[in-house]
C-alpha atoms as a PDB file:
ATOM      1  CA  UNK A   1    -177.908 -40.756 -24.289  1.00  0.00           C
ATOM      2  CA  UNK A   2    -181.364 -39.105 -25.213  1.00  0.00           C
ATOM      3  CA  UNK A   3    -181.850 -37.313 -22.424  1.00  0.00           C
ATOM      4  CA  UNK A   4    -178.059 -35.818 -22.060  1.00  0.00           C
ATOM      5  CA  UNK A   5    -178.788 -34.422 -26.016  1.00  0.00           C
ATOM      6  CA  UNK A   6    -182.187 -32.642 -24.568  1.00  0.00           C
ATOM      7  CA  UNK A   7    -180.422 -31.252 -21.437  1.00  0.00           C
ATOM      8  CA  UNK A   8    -177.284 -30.101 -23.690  1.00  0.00           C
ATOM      9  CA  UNK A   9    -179.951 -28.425 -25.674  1.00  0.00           C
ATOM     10  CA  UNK A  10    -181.872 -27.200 -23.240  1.00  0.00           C
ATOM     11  CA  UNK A  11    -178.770 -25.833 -21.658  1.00  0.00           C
ATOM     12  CA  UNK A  12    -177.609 -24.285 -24.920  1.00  0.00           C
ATOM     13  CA  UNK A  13    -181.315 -22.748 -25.305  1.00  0.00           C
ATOM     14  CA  UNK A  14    -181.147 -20.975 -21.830  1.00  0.00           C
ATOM     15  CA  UNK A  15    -177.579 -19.685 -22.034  1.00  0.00           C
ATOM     16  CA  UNK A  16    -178.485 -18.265 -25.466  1.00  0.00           C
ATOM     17  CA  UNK A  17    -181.235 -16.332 -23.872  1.00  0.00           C
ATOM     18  CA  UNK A  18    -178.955 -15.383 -21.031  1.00  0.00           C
ATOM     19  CA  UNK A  19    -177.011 -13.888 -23.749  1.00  0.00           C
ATOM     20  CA  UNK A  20    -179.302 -12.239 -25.555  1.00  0.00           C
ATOM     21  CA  UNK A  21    -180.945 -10.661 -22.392  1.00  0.00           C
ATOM     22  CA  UNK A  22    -177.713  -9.000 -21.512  1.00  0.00           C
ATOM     23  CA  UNK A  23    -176.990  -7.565 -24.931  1.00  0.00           C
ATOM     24  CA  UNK A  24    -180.940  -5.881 -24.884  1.00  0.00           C
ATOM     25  CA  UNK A  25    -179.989  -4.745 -21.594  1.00  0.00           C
ATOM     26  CA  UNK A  26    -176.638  -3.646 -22.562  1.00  0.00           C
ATOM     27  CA  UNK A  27    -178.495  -1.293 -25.525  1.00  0.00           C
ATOM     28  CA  UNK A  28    -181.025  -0.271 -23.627  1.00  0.00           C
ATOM     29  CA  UNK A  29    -178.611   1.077 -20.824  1.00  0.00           C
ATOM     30  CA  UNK A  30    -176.219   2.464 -23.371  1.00  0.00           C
ATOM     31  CA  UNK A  31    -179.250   4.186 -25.142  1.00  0.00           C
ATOM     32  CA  UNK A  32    -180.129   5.777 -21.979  1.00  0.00           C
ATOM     33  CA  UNK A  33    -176.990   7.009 -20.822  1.00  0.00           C
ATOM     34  CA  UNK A  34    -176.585   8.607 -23.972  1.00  0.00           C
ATOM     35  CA  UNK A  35    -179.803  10.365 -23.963  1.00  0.00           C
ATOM     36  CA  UNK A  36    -178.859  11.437 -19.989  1.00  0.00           C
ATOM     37  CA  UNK A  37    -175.645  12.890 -21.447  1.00  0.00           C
ATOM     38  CA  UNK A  38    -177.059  15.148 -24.442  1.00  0.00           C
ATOM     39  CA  UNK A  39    -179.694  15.725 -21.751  1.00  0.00           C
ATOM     40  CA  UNK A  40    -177.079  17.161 -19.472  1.00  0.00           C
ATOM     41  CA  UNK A  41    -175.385  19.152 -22.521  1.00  0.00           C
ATOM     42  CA  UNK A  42    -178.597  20.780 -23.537  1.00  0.00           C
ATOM     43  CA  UNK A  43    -178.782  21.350 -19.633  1.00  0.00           C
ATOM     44  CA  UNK A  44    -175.602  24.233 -20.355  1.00  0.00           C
ATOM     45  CA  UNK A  45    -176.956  25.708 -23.171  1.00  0.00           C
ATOM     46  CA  UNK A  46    -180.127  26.678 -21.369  1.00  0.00           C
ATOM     47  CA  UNK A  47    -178.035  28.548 -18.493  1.00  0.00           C
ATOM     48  CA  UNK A  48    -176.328  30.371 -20.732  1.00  0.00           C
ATOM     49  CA  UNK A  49    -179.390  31.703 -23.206  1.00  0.00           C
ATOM     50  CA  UNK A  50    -180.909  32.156 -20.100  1.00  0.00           C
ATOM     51  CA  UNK A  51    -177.964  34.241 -18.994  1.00  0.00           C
ATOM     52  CA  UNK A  52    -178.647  35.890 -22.319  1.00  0.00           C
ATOM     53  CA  UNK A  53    -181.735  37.000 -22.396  1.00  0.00           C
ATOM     54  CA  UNK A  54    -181.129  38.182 -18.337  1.00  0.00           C
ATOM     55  CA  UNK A  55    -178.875  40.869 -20.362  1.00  0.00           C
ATOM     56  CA  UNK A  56    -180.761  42.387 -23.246  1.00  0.00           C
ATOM     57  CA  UNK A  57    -183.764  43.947 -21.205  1.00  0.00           C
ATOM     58  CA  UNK A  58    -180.725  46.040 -19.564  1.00  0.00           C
ATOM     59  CA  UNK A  59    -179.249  46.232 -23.225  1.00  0.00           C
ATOM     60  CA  UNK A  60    -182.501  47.756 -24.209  1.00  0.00           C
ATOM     61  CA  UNK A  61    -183.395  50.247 -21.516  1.00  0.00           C
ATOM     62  CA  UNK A  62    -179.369  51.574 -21.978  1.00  0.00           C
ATOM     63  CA  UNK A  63    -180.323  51.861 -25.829  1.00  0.00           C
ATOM     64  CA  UNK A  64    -183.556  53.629 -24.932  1.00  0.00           C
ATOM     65  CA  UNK A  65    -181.807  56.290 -23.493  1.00  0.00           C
ATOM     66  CA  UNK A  66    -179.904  57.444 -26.628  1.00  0.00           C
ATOM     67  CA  UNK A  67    -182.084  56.184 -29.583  1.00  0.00           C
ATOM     68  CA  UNK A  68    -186.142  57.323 -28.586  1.00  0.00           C
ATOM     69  CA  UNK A  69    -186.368  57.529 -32.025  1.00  0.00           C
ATOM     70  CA  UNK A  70    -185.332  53.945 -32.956  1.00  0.00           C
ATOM     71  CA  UNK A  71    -188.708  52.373 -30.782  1.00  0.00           C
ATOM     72  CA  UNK A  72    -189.766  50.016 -33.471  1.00  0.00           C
ATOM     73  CA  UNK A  73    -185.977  48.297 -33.143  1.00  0.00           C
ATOM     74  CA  UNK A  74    -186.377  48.101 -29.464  1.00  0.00           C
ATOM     75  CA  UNK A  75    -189.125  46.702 -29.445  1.00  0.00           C
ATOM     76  CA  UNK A  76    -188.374  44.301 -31.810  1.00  0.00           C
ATOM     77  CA  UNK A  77    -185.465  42.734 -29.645  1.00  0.00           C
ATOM     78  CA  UNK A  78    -188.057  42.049 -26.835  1.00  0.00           C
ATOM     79  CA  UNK A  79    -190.565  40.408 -28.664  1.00  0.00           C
ATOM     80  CA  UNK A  80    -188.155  38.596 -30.195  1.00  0.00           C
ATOM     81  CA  UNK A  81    -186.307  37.873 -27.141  1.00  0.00           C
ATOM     82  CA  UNK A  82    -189.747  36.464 -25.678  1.00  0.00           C
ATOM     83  CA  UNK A  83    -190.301  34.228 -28.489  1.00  0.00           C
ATOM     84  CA  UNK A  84    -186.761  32.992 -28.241  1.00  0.00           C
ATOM     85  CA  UNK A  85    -187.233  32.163 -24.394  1.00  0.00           C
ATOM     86  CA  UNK A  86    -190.243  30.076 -25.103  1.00  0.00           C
ATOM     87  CA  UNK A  87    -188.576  28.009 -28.107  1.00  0.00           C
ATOM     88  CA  UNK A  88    -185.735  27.539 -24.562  1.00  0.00           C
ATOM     89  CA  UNK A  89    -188.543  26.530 -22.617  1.00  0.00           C
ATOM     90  CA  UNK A  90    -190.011  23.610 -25.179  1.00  0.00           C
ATOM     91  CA  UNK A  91    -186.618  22.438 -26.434  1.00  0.00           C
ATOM     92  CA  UNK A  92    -185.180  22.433 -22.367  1.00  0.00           C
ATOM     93  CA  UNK A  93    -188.661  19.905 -21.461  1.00  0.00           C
ATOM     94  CA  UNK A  94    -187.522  17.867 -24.329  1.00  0.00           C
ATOM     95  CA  UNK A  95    -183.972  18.152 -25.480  1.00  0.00           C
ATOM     96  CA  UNK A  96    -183.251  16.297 -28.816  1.00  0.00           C
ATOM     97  CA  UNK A  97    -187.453  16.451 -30.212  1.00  0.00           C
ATOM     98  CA  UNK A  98    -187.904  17.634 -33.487  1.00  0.00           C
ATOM     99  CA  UNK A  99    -190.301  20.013 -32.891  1.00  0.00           C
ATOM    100  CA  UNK A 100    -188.754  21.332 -29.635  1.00  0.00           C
ATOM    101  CA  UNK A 101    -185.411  21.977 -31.282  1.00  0.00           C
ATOM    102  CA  UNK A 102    -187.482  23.748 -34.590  1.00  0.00           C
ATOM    103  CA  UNK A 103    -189.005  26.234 -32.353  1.00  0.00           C
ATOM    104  CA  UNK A 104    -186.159  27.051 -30.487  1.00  0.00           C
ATOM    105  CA  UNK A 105    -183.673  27.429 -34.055  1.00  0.00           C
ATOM    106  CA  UNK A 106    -186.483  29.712 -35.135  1.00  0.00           C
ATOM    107  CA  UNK A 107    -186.826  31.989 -32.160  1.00  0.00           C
ATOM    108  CA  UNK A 108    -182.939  32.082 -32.166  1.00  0.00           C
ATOM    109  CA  UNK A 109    -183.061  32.917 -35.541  1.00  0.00           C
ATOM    110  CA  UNK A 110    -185.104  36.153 -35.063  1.00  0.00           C
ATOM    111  CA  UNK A 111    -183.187  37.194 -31.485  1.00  0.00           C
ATOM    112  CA  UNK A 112    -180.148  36.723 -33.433  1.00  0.00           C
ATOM    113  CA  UNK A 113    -181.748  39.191 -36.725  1.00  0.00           C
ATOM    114  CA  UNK A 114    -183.109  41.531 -34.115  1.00  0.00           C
ATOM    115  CA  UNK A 115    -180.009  41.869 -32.378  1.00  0.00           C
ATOM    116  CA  UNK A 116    -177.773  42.227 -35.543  1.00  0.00           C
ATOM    117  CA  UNK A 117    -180.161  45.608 -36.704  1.00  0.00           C
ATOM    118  CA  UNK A 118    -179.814  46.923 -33.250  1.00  0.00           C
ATOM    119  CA  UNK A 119    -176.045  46.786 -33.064  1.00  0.00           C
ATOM    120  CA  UNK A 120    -176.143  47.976 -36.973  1.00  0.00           C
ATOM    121  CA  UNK A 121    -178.435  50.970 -35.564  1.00  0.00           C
ATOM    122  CA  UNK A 122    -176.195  51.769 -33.144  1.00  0.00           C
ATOM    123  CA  UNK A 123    -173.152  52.901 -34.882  1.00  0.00           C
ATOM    124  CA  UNK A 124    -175.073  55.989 -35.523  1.00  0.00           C
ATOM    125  CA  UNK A 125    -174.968  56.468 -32.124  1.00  0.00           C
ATOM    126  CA  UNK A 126    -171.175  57.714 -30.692  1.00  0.00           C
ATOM    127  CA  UNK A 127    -172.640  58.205 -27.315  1.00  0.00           C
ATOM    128  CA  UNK A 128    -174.261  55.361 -26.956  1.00  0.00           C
ATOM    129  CA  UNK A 129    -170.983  53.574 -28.202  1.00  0.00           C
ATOM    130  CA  UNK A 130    -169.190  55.383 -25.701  1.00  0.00           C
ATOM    131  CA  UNK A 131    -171.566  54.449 -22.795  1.00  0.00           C
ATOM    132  CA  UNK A 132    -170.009  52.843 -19.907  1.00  0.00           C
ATOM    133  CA  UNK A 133    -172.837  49.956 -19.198  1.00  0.00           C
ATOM    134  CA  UNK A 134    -173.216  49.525 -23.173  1.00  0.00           C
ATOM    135  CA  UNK A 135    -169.991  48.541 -23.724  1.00  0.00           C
ATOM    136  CA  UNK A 136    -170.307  46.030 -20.362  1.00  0.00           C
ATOM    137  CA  UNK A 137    -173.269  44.757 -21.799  1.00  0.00           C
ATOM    138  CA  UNK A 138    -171.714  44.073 -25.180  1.00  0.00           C
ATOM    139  CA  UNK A 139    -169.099  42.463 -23.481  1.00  0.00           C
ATOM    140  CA  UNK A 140    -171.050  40.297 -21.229  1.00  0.00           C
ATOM    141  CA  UNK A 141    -172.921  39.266 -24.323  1.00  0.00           C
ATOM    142  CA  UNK A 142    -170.143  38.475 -26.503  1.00  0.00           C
ATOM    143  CA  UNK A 143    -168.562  36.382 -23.476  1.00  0.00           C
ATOM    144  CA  UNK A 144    -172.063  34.326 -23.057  1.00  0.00           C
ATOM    145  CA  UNK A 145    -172.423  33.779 -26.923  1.00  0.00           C
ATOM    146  CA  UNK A 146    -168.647  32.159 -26.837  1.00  0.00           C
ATOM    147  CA  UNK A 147    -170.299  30.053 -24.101  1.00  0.00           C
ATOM    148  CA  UNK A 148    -173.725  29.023 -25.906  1.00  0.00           C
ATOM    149  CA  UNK A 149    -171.391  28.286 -29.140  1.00  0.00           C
ATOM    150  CA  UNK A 150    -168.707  25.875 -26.450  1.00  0.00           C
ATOM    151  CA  UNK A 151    -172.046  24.073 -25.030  1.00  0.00           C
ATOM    152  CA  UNK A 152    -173.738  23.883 -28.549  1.00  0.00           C
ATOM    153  CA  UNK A 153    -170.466  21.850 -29.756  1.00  0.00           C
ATOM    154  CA  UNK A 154    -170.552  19.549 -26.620  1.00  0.00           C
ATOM    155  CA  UNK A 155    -174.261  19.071 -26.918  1.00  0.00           C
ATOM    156  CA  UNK A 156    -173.942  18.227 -30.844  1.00  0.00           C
ATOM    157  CA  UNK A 157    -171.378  16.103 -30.187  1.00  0.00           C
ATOM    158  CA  UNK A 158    -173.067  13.637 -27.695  1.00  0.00           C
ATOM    159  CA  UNK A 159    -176.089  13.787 -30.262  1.00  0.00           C
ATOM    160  CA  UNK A 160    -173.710  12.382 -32.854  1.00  0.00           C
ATOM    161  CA  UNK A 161    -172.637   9.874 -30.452  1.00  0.00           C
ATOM    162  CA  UNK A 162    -175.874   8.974 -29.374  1.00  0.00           C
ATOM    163  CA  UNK A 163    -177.649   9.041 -33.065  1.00  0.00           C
ATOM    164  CA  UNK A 164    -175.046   7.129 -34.309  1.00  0.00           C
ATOM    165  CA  UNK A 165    -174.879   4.347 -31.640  1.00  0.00           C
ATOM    166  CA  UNK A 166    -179.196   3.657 -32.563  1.00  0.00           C
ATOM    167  CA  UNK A 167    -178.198   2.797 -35.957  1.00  0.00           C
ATOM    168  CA  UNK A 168    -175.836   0.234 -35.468  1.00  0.00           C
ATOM    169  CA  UNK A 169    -176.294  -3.342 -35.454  1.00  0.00           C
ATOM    170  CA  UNK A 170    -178.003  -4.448 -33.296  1.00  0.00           C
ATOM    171  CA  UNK A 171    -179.279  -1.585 -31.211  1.00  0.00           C
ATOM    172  CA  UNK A 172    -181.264  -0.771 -34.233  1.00  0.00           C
ATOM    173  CA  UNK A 173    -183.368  -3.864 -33.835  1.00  0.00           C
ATOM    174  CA  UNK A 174    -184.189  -2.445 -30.475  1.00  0.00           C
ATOM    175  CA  UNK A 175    -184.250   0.993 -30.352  1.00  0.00           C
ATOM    176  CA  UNK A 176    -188.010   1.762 -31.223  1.00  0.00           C
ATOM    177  CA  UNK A 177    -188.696  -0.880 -28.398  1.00  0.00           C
ATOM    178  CA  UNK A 178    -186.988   1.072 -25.988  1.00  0.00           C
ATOM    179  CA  UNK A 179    -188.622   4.879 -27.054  1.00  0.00           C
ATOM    180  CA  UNK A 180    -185.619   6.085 -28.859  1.00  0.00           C
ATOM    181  CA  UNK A 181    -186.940   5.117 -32.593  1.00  0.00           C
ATOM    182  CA  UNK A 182    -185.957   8.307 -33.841  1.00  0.00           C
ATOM    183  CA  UNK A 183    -182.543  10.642 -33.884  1.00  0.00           C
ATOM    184  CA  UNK A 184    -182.044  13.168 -31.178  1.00  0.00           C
ATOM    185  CA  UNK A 185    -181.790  16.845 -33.202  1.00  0.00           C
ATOM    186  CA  UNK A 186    -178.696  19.311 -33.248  1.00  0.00           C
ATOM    187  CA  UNK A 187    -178.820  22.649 -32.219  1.00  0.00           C
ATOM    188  CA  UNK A 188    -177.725  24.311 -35.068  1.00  0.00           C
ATOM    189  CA  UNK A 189    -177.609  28.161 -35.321  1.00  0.00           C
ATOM    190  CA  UNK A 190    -180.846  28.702 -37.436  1.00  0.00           C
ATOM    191  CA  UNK A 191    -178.757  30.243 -40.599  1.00  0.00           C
ATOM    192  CA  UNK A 192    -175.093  30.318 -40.566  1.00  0.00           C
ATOM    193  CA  UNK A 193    -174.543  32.897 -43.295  1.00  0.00           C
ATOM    194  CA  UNK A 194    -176.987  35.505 -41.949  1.00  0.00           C
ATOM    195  CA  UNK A 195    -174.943  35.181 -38.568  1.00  0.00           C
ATOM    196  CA  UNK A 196    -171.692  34.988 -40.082  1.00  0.00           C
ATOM    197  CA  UNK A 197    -172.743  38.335 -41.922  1.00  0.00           C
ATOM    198  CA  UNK A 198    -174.331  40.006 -38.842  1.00  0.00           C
ATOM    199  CA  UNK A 199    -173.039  42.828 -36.710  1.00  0.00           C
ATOM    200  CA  UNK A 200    -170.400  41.716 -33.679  1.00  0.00           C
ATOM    201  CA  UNK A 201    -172.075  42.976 -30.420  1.00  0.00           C
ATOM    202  CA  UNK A 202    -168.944  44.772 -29.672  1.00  0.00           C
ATOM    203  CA  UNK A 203    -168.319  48.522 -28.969  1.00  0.00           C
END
């Protein structure tokens, strides 16, 4: 009678840890996949800033033509276009990091300021409004932003699902274990009233 008590124990010990071996599995896949998916999402955004900063270079050169005396603007799109595309290039190595993310809200921040004077600059300009490629360009851009802002929604949203998922019970138990101890970070546009109040590039 002894020994059928041990072996019911015993029995009851190793299914428990069958158990609880599957649900730690279970999180650690599900933490993963999640992480793959905002992954992926961030994996969008990037082709279309990308696709971005492909355009204002030729945005620029077009401007040149019309406002020689407006240098100090031009230039500042460029250099702020190159600090934007290495804030891309940290945040797309490591989609979700604190830091990453930081750097690239900030360099979007000033692309987005830097962009906003130029188009402000340019209404002084009626030929340059007029201009053929300009007003291409200014379309091409305003289609791409549409696109970042469609990919930032569905990359935020899988960050939601993912952040929230490590706080419940009982991922949270495992999380740090597994290297996902802390929340994966939105891309947010760096401040919402400044681009709310900035200039539509539109001609």
């Amino acid at each position: 009678m002894g020994n059928m008590i041990w072996i019911a124990v015993a029995a009851g010990v190793v299914l428990g840890l069958i158990i609880l071996v599957m649900v730690v599995l279970g999180i650690y896949n599900k933490l993963t996949q999640l992480r793959e998916r905002y992954k992926n999402a961030f994996a969008q955004i990037d082709v279309q800033l990308q696709r971005r900063f492909d355009l204002i270079p030729n945005l620029v050169e077009t401007a040149k033509g019309y406002m020689a005396h407006e240098s100090e603007t031009l230039e500042a799109v460029i250099t702020a276009r190159n600090q934007a595309m290495a804030g891309l290039q940290a945040a797309s190595g490591n989609p979700g990091d604190p830091n990453a993310m930081a750097q690239l809200n900030a360099g979007e921040g000033m692309l987005s300021g830097a962009l906003g004077r130029l188009m402000a600059v340019a209404e002084a300009y009626p030929d340059l409004k007029a201009n053929q490629n300009m007003m291409q360009l200014s379309e091409e851009l305003t289609t791409t932003e549409n696109k970042v802002s469609f990919s930032r929604q569905a990359y935020n949203d899988v960050v939601t699902s993912y952040n929230a998922f490590r706080k419940t019970f009982p991922p949270i138990l495992f999380a740090g274990l597994f290297g996902h101890g802390t929340d994966a970070v939105y891309y947010e546009i760096p401040d919402k009233e400044a681009a709310q109040a900035a200039p539509k590039v539109s001609f």
